[in-house]
Protein backbone atom coordinates (compact mmCIF):
# COMPACT_ATOMS: atom_id res chain seq x y z
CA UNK A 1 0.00 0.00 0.00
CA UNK A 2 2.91 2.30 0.83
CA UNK A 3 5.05 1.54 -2.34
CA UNK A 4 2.00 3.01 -5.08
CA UNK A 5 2.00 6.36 -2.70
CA UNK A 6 5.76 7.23 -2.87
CA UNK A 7 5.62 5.95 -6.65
CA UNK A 8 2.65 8.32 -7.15
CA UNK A 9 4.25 11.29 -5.21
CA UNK A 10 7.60 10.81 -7.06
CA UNK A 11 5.90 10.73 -10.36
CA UNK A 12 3.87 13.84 -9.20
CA UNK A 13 6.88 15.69 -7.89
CA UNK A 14 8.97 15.31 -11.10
CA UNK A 15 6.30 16.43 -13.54
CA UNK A 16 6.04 19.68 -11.21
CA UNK A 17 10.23 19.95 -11.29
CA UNK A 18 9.61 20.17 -14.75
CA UNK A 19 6.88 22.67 -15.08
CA UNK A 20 8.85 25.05 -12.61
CA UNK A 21 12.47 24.94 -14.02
CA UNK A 22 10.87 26.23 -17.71
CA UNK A 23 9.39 29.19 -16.03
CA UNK A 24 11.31 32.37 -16.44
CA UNK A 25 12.24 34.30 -13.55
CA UNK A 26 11.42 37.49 -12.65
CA UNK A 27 8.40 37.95 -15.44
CA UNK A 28 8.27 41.38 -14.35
CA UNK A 29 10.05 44.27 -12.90
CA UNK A 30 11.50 43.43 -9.34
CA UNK A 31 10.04 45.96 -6.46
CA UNK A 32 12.41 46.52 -3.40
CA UNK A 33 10.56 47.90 -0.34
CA UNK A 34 12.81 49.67 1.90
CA UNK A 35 10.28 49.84 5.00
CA UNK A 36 11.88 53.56 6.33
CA UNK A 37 11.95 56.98 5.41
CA UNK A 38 13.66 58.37 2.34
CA UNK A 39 17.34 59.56 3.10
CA UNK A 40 18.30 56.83 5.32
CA UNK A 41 20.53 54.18 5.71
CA UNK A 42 18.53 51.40 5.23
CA UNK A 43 17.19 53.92 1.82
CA UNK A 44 20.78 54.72 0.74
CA UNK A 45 21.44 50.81 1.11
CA UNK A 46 18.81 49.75 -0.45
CA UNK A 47 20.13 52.49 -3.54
CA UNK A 48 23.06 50.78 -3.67
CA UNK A 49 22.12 47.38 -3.86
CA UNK A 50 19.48 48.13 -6.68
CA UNK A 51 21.62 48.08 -9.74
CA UNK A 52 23.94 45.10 -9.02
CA UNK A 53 20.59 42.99 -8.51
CA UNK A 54 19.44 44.25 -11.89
CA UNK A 55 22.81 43.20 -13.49
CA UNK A 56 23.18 39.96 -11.95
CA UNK A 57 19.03 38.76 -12.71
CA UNK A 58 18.66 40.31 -15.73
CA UNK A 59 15.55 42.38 -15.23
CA UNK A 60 14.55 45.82 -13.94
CA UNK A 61 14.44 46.36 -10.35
CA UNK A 62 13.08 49.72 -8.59
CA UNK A 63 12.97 51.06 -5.00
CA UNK A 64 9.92 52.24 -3.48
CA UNK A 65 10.54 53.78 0.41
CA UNK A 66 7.37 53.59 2.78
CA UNK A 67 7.72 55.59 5.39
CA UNK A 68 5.73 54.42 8.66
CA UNK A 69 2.87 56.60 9.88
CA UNK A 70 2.43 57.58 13.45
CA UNK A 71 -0.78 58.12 14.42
């Protein structure tokens, strides 16, 4: 009873390995959220990281800052 399960979840697992690896990845645009204020260092990191990660995955990347709101 055990043997058709794992040959059923092995056959099920490779067809999925398959579907996944011809994806392309990133689709779209890659959106960094930098979760502090404009100016900072976590923003002026987040600056400097953005156009290595374009280079190395091939796609566009952009930075969008959201500053928290007290209140």
């Amino acid at each position: 009873m055990r043997t058709p399960r794992m040959l059923l979840a092995l056959v099920v697992h490779l067809a999925l390995v398959g579907y996944a690896a011809a994806q392309e990845w990133p689709s779209r645009p890659l959106t960094m959220v930098v979760p502090f204020a404009a100016g900072g260092g976590a923003d002026l990191l987040g600056r400097i990281l953005a156009p290595p990660l374009s280079n190395c995955w091939a796609s566009r990347s952009r930075l969008k800052t959201l500053a928290a709101e007290a209140g």
